[in-house]
PDB file of N, CA and C in Angstrom:
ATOM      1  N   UNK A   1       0.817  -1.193   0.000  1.00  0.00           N
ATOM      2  CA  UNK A   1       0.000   0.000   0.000  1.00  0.00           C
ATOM      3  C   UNK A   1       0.864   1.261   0.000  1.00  0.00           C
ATOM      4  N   UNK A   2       2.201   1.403   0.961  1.00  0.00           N
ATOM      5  CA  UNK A   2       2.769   2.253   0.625  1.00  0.00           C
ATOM      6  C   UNK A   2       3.033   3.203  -0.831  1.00  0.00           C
ATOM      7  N   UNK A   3       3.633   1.806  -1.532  1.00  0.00           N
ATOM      8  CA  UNK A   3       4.078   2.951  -2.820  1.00  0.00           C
ATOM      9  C   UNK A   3       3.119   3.848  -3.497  1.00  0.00           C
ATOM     10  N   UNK A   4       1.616   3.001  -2.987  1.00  0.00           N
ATOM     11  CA  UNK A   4       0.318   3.574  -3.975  1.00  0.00           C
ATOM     12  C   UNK A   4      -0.095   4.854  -3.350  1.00  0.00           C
ATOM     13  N   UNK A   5       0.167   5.434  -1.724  1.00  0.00           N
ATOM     14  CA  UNK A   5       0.222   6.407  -1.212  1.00  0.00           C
ATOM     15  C   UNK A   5       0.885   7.437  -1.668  1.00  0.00           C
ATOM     16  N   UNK A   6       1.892   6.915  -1.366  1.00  0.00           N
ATOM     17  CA  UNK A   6       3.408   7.650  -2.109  1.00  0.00           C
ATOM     18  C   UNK A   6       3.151   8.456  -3.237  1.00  0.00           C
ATOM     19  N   UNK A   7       2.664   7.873  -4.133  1.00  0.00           N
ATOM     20  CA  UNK A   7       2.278   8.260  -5.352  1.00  0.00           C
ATOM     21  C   UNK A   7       0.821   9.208  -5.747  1.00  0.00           C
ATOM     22  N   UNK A   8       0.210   9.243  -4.751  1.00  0.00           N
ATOM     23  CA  UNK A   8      -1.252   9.813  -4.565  1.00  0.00           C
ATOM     24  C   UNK A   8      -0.507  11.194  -3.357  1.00  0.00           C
ATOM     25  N   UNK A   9       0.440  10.844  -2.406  1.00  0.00           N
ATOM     26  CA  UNK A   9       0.556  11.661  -2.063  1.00  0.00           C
ATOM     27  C   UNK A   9       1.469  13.063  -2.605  1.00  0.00           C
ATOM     28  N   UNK A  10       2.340  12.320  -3.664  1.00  0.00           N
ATOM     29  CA  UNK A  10       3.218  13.527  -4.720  1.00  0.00           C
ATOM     30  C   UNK A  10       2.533  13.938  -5.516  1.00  0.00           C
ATOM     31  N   UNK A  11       1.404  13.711  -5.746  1.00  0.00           N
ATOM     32  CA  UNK A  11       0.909  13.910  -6.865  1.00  0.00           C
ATOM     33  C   UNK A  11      -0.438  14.855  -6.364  1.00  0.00           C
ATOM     34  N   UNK A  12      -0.762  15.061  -5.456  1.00  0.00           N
ATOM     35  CA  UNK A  12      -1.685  16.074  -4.432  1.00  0.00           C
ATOM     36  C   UNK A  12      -1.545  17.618  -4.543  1.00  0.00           C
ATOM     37  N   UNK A  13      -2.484  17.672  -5.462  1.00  0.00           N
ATOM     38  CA  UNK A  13      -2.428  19.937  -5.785  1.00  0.00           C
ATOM     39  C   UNK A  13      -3.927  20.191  -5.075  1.00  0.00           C
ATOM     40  N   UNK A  14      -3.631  21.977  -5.156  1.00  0.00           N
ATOM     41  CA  UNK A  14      -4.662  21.905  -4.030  1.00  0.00           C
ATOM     42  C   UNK A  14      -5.785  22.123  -5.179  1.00  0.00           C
ATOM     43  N   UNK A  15      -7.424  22.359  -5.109  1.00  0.00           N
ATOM     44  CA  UNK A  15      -8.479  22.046  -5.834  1.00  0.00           C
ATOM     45  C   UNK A  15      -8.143  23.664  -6.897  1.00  0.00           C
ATOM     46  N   UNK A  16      -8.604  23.567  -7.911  1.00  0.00           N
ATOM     47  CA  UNK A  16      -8.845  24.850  -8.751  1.00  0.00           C
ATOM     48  C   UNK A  16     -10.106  25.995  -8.282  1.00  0.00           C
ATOM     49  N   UNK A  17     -10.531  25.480  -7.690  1.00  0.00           N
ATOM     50  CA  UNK A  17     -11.722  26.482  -7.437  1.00  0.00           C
ATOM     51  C   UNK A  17     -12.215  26.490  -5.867  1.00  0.00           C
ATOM     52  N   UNK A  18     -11.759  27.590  -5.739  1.00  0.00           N
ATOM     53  CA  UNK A  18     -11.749  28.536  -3.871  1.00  0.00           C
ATOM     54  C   UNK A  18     -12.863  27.640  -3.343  1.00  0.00           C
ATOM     55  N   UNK A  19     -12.436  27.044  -1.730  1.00  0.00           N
ATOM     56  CA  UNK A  19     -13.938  26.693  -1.458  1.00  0.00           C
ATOM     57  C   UNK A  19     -14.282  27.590  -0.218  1.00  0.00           C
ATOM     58  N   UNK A  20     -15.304  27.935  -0.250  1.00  0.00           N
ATOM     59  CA  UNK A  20     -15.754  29.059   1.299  1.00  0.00           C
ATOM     60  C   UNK A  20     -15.919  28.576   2.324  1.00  0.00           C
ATOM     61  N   UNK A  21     -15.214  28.818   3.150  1.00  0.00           N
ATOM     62  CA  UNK A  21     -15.338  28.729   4.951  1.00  0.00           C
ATOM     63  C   UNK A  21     -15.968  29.647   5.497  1.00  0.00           C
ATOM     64  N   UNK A  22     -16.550  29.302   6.738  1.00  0.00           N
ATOM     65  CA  UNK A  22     -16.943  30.558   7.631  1.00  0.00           C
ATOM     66  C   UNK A  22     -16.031  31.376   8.026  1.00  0.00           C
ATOM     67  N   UNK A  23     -14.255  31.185   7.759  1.00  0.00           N
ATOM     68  CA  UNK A  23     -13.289  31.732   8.410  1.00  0.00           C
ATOM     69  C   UNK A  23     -12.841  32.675   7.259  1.00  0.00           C
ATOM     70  N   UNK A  24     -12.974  32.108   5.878  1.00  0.00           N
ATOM     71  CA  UNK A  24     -12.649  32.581   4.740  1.00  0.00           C
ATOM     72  C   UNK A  24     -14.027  32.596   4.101  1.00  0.00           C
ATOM     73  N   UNK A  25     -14.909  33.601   3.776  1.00  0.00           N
ATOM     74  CA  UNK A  25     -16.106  33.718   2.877  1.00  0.00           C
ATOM     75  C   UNK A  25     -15.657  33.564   1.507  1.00  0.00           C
ATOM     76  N   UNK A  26     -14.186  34.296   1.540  1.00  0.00           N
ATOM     77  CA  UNK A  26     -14.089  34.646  -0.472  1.00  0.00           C
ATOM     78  C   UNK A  26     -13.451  33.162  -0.648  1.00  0.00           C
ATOM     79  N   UNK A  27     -13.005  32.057  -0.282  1.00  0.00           N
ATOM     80  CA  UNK A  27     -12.717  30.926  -0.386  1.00  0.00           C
ATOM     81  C   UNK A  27     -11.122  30.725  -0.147  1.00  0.00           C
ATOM     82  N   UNK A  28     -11.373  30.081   0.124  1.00  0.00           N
ATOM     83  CA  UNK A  28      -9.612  29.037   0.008  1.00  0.00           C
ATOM     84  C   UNK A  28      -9.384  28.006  -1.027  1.00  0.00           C
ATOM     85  N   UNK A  29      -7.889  27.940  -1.058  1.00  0.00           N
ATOM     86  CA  UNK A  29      -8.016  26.464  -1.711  1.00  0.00           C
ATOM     87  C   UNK A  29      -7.302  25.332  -0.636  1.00  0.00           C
ATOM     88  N   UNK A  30      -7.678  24.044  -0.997  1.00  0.00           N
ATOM     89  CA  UNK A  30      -7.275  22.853  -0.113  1.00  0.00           C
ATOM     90  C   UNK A  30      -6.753  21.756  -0.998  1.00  0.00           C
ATOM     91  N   UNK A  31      -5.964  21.522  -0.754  1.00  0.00           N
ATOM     92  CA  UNK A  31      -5.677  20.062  -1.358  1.00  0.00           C
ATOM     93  C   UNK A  31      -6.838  19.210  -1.162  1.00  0.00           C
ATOM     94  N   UNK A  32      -7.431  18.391  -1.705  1.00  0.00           N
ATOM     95  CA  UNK A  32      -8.379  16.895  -1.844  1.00  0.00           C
ATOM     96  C   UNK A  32      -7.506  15.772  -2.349  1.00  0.00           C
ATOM     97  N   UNK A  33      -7.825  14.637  -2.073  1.00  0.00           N
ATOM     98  CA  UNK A  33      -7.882  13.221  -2.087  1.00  0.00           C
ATOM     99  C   UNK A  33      -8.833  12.369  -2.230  1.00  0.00           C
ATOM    100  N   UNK A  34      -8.269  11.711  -3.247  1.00  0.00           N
ATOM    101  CA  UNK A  34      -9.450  10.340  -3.064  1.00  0.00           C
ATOM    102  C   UNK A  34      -9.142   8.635  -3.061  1.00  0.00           C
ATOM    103  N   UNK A  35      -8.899   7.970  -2.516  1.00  0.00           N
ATOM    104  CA  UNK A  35      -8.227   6.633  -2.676  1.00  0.00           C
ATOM    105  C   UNK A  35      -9.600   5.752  -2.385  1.00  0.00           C
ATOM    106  N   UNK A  36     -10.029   5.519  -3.386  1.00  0.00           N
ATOM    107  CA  UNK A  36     -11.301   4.439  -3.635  1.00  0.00           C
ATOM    108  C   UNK A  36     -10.605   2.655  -3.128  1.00  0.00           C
ATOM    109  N   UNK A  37     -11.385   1.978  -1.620  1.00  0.00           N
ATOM    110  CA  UNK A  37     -10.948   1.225  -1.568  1.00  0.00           C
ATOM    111  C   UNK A  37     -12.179   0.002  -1.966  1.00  0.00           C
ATOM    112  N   UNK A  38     -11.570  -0.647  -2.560  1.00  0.00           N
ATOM    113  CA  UNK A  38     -12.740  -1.633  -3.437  1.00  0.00           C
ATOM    114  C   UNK A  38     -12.060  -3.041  -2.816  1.00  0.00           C
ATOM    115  N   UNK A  39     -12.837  -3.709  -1.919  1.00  0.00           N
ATOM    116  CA  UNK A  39     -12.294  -4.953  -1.812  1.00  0.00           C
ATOM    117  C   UNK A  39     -13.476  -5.666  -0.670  1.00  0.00           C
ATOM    118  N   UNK A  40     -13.347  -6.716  -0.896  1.00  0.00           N
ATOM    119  CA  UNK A  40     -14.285  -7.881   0.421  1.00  0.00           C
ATOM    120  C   UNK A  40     -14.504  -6.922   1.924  1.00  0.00           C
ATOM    121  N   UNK A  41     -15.470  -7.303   3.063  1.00  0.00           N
ATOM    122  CA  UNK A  41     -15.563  -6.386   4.398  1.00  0.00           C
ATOM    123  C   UNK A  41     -13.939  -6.838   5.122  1.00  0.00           C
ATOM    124  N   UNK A  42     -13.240  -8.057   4.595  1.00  0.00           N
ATOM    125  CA  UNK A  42     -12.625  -8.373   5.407  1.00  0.00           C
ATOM    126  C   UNK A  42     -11.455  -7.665   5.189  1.00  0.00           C
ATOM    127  N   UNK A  43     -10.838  -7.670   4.347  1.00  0.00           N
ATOM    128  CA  UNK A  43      -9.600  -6.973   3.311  1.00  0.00           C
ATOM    129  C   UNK A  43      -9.314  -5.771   3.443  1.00  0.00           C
ATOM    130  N   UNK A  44     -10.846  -5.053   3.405  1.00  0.00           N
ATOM    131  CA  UNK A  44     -11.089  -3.594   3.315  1.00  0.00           C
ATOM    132  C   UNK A  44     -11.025  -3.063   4.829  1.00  0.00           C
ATOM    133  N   UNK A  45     -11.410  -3.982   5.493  1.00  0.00           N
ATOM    134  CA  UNK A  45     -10.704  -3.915   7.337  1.00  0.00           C
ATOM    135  C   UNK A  45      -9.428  -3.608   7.533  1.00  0.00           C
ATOM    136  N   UNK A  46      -8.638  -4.760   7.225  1.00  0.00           N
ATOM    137  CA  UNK A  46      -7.375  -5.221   7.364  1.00  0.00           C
ATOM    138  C   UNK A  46      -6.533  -3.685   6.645  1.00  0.00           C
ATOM    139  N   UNK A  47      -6.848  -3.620   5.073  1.00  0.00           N
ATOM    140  CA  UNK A  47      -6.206  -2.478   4.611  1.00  0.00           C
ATOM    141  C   UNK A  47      -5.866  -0.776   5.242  1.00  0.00           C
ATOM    142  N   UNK A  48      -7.365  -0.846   5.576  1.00  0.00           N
ATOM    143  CA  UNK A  48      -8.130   0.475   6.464  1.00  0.00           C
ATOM    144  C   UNK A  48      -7.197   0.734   7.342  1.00  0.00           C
ATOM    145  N   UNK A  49      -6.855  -0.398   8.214  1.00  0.00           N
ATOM    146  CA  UNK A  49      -6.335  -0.103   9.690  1.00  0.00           C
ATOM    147  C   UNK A  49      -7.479  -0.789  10.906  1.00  0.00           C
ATOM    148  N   UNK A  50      -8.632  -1.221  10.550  1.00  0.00           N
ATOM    149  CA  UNK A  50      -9.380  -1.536  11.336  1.00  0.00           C
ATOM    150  C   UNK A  50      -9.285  -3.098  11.898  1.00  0.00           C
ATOM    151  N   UNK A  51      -9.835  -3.589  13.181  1.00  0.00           N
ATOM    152  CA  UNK A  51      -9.380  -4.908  13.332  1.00  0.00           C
ATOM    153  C   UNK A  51     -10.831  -5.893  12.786  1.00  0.00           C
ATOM    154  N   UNK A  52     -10.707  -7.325  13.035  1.00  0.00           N
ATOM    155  CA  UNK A  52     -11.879  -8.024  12.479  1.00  0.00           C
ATOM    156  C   UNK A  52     -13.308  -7.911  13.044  1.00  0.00           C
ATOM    157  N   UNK A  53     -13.942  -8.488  12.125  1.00  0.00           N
ATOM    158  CA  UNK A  53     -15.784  -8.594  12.836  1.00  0.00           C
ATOM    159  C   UNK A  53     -15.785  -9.268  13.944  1.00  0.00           C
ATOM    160  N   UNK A  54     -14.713  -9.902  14.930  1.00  0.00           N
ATOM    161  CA  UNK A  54     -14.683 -10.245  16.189  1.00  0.00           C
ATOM    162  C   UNK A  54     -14.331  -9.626  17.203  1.00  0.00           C
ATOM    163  N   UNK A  55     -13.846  -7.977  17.011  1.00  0.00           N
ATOM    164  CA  UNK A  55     -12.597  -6.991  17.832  1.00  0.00           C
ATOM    165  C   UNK A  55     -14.141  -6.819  18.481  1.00  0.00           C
ATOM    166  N   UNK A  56     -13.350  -6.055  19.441  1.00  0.00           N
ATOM    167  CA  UNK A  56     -14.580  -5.540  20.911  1.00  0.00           C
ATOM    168  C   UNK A  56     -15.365  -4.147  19.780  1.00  0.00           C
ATOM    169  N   UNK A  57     -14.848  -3.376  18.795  1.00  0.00           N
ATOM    170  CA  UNK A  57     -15.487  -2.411  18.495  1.00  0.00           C
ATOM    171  C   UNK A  57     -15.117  -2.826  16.298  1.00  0.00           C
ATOM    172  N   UNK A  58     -15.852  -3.573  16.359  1.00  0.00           N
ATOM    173  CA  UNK A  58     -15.849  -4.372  14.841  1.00  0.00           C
ATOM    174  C   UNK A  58     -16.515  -3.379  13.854  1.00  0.00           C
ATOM    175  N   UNK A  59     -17.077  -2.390  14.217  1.00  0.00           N
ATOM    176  CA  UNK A  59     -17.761  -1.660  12.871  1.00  0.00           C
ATOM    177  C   UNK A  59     -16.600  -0.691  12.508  1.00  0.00           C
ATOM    178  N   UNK A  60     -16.923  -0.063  10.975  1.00  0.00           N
ATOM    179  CA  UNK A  60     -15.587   0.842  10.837  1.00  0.00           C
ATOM    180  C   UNK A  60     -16.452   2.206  11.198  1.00  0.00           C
ATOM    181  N   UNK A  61     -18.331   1.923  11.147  1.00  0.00           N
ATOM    182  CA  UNK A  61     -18.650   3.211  10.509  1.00  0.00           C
ATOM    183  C   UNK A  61     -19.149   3.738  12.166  1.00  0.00           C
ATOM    184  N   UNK A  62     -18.844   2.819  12.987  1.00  0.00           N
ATOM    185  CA  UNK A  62     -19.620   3.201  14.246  1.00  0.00           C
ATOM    186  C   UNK A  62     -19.025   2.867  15.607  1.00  0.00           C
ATOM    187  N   UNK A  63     -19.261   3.118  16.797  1.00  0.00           N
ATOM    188  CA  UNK A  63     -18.738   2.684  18.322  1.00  0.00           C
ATOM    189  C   UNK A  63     -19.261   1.668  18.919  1.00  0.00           C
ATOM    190  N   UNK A  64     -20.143   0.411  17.990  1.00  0.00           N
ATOM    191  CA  UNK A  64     -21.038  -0.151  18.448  1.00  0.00           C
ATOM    192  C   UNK A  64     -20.042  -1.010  18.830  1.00  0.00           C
ATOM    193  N   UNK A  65     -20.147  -2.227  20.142  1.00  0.00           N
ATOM    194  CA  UNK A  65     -19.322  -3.189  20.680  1.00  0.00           C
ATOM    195  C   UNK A  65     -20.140  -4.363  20.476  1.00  0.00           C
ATOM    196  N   UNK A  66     -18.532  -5.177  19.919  1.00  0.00           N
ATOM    197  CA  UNK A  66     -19.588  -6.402  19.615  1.00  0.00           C
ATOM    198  C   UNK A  66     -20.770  -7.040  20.127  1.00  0.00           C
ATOM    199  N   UNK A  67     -20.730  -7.008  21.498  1.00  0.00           N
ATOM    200  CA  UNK A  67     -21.540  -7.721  22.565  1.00  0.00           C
ATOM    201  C   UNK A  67     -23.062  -6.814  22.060  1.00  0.00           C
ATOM    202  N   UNK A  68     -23.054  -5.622  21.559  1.00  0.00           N
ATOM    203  CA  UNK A  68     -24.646  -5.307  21.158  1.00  0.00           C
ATOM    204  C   UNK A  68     -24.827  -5.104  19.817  1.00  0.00           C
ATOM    205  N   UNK A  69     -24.330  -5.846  19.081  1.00  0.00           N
ATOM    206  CA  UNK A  69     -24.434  -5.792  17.629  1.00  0.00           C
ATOM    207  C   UNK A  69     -26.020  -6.286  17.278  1.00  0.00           C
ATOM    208  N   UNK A  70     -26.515  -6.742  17.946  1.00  0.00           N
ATOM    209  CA  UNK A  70     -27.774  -7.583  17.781  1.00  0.00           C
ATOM    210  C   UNK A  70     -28.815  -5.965  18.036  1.00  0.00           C
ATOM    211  N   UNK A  71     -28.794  -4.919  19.167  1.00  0.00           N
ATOM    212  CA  UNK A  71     -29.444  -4.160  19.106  1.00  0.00           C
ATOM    213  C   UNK A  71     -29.439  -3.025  17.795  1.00  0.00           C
ATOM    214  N   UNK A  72     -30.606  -3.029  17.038  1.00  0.00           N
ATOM    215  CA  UNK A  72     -31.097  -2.122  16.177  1.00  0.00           C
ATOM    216  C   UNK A  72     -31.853  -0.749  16.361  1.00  0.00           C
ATOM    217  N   UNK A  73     -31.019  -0.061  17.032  1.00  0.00           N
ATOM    218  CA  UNK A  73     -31.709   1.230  17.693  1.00  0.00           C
ATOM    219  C   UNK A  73     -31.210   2.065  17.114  1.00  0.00           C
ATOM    220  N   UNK A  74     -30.362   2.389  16.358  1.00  0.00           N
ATOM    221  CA  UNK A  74     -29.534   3.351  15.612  1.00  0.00           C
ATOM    222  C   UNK A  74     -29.233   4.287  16.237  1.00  0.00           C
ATOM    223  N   UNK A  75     -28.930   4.161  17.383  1.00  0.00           N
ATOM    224  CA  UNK A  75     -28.530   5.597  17.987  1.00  0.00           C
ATOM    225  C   UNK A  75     -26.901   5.318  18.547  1.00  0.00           C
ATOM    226  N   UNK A  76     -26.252   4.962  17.907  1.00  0.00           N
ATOM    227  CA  UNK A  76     -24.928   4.697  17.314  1.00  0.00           C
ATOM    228  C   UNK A  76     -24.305   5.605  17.831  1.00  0.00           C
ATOM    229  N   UNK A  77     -23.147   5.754  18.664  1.00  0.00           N
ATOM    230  CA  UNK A  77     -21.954   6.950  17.853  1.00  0.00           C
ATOM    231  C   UNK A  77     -21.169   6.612  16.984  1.00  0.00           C
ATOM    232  N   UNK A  78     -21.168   7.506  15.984  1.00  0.00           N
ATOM    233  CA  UNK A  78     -20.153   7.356  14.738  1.00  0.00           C
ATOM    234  C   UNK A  78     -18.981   7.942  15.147  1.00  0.00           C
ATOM    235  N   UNK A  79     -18.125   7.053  14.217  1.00  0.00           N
ATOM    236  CA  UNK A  79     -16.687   7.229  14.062  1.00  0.00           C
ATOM    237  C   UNK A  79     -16.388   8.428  13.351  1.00  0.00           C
ATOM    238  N   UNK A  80     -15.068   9.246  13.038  1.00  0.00           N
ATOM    239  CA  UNK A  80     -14.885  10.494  12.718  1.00  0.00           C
ATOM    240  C   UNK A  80     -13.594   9.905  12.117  1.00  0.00           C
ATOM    241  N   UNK A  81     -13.201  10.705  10.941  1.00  0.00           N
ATOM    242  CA  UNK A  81     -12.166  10.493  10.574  1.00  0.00           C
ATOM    243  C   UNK A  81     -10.757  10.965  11.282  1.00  0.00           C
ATOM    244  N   UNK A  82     -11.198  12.126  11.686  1.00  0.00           N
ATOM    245  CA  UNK A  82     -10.374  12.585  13.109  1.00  0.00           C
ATOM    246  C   UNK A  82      -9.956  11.729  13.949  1.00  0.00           C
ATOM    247  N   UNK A  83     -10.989  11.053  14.487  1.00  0.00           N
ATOM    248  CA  UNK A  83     -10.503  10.238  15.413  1.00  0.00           C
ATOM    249  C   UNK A  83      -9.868   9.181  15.228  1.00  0.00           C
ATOM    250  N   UNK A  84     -10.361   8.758  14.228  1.00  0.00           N
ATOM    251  CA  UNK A  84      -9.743   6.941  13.825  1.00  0.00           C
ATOM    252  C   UNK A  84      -8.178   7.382  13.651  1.00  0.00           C
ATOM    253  N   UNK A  85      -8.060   8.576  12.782  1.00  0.00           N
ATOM    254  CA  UNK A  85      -6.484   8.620  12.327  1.00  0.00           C
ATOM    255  C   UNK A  85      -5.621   9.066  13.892  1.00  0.00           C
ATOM    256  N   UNK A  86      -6.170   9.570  15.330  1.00  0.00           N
ATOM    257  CA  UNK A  86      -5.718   9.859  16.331  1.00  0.00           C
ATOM    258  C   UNK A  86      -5.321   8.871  16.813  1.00  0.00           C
ATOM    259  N   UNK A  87      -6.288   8.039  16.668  1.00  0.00           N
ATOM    260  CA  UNK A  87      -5.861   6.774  17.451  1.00  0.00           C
ATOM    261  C   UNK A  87      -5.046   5.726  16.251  1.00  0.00           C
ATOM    262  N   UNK A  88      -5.369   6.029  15.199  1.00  0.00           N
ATOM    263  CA  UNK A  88      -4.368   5.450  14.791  1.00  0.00           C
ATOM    264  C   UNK A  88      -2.865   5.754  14.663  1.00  0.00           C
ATOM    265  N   UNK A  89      -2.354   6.998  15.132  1.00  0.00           N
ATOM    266  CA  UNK A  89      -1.488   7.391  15.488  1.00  0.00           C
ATOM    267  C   UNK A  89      -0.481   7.183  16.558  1.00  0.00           C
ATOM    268  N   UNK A  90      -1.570   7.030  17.451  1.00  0.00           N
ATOM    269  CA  UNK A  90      -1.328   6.942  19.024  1.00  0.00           C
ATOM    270  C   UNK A  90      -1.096   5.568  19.008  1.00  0.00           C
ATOM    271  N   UNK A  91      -1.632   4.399  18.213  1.00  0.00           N
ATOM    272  CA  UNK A  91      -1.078   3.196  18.163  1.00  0.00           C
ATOM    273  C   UNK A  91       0.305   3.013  17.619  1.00  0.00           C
ATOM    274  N   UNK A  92       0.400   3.987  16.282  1.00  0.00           N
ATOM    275  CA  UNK A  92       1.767   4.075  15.481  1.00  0.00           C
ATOM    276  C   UNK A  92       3.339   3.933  16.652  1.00  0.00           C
ATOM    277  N   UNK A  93       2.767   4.720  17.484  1.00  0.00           N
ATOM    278  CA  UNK A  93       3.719   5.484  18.467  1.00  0.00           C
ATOM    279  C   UNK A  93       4.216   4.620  19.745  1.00  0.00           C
ATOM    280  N   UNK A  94       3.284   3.748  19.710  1.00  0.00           N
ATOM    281  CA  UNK A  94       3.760   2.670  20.967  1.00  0.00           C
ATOM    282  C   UNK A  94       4.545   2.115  20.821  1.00  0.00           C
ATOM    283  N   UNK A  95       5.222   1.490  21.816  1.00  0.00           N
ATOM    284  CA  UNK A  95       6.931   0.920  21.665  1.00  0.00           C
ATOM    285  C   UNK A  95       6.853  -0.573  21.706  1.00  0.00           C
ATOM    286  N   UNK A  96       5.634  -1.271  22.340  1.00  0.00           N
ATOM    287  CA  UNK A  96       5.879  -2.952  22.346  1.00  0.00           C
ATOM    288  C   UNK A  96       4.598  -3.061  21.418  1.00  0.00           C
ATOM    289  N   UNK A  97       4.940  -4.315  21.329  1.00  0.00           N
ATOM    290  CA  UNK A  97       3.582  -5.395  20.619  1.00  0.00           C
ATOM    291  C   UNK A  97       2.347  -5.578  21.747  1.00  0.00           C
ATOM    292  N   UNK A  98       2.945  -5.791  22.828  1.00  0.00           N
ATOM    293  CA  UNK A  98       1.885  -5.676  23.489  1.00  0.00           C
ATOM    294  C   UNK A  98       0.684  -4.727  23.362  1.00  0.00           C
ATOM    295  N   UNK A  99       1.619  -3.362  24.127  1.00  0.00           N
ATOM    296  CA  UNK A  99       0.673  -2.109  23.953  1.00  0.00           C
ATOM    297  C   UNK A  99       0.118  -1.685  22.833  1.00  0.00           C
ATOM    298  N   UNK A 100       0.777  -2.341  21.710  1.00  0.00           N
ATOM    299  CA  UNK A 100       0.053  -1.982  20.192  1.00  0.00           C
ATOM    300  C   UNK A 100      -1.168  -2.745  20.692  1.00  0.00           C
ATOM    301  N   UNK A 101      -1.432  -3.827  21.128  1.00  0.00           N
ATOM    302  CA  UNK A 101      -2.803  -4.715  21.136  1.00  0.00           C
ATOM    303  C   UNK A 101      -3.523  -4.305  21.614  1.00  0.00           C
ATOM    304  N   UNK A 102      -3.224  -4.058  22.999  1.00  0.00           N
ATOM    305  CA  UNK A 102      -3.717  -3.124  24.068  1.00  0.00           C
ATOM    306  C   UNK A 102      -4.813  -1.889  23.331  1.00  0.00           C
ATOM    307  N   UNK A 103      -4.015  -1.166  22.970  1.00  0.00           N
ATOM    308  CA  UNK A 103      -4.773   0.189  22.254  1.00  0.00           C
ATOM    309  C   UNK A 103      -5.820  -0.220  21.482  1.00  0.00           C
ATOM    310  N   UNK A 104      -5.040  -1.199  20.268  1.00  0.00           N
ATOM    311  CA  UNK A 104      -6.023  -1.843  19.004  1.00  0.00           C
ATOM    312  C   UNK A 104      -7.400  -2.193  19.538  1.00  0.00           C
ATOM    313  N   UNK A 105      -7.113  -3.270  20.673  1.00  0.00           N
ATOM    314  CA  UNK A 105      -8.396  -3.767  21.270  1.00  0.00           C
ATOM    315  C   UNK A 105      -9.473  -2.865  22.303  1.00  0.00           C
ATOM    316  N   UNK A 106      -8.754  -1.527  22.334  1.00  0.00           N
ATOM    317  CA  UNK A 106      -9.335  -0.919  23.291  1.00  0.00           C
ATOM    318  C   UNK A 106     -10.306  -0.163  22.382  1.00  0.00           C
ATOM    319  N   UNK A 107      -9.703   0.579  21.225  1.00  0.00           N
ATOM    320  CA  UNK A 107     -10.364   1.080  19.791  1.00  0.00           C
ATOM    321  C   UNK A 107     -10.633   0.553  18.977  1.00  0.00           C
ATOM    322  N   UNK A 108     -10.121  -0.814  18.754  1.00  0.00           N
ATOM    323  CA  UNK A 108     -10.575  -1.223  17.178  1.00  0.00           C
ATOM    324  C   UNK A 108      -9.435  -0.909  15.907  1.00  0.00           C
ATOM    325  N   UNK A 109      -8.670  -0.362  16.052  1.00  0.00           N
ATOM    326  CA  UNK A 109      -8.191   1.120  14.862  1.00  0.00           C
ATOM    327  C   UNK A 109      -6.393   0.033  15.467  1.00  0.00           C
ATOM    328  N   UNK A 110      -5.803   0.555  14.323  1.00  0.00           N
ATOM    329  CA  UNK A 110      -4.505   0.548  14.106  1.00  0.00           C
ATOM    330  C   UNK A 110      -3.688   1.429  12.797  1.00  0.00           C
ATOM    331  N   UNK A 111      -2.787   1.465  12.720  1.00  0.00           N
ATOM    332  CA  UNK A 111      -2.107   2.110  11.585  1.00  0.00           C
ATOM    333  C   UNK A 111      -1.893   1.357  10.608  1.00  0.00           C
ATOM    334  N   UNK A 112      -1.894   2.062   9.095  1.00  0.00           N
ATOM    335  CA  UNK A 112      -2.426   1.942   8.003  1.00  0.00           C
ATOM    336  C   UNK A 112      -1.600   3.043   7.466  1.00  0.00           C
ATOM    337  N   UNK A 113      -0.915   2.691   6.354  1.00  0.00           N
ATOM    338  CA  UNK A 113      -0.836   3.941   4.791  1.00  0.00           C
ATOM    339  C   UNK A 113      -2.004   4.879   4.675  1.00  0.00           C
ATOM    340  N   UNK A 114      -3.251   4.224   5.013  1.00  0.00           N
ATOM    341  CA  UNK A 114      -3.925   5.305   4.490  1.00  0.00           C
ATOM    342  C   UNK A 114      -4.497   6.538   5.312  1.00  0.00           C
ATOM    343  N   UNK A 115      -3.773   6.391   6.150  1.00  0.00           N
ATOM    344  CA  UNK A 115      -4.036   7.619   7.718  1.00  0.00           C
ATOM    345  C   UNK A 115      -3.170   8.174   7.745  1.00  0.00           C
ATOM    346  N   UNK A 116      -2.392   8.569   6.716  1.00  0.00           N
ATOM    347  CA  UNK A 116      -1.513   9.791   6.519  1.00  0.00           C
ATOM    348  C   UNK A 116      -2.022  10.391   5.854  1.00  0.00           C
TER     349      UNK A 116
END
């Protein structure tokens, strides 16, 4: 996955046309990205950074824990891209295998190419 980053990431200009913030009305420009991941739930886990449909927090799109996967109430907290890449950071940064697990299993989330 690296090199395909690598290459998406040199290749990153910012958009042609100003977009407006509340901070900036007359617009800015931003760099965008897009890395379309097309593959099986399991693969597309694994690639992501996320752990399997057995981890204590198995969804990518939500905080639901396995143990209430069965409840259909939708009142979910969702995941943020913010956050996943925090904690996937904060996993990056640990010094044993252990504590990498530790974290993983505490969030779900690990590091990935594509959380840069």
């Amino acid at each position: 996955m690296d090199p395909i980053i690598e290459t998406v990431l040199e290749t990153e200009k910012p958009t042609s046309k100003p977009l407006s913030t509340f901070y900036h009305p007359e617009g800015v420009r931003v760099p965008t990205r897009v890395v379309p991941l097309i593959a099986d739930l399991e693969a597309a886990k694994l690639v992501g950074g996320f752990l399997s449909h057995s981890a204590t927090y198995f969804c990518t799109y939500c905080l639901l824990k396995n143990e209430h996967k069965g409840l259909l109430d939708f009142s979910w907290i969702s995941r943020t891209g913010k956050t996943v890449r925090e904690q996937a950071a904060k996993w990056l940064h640990l010094d044993t295998t252990k504590a990498r697990e530790k974290q993983g299993t505490e969030t779900g989330v690990r590091w990935c190419s594509l959380h840069r």
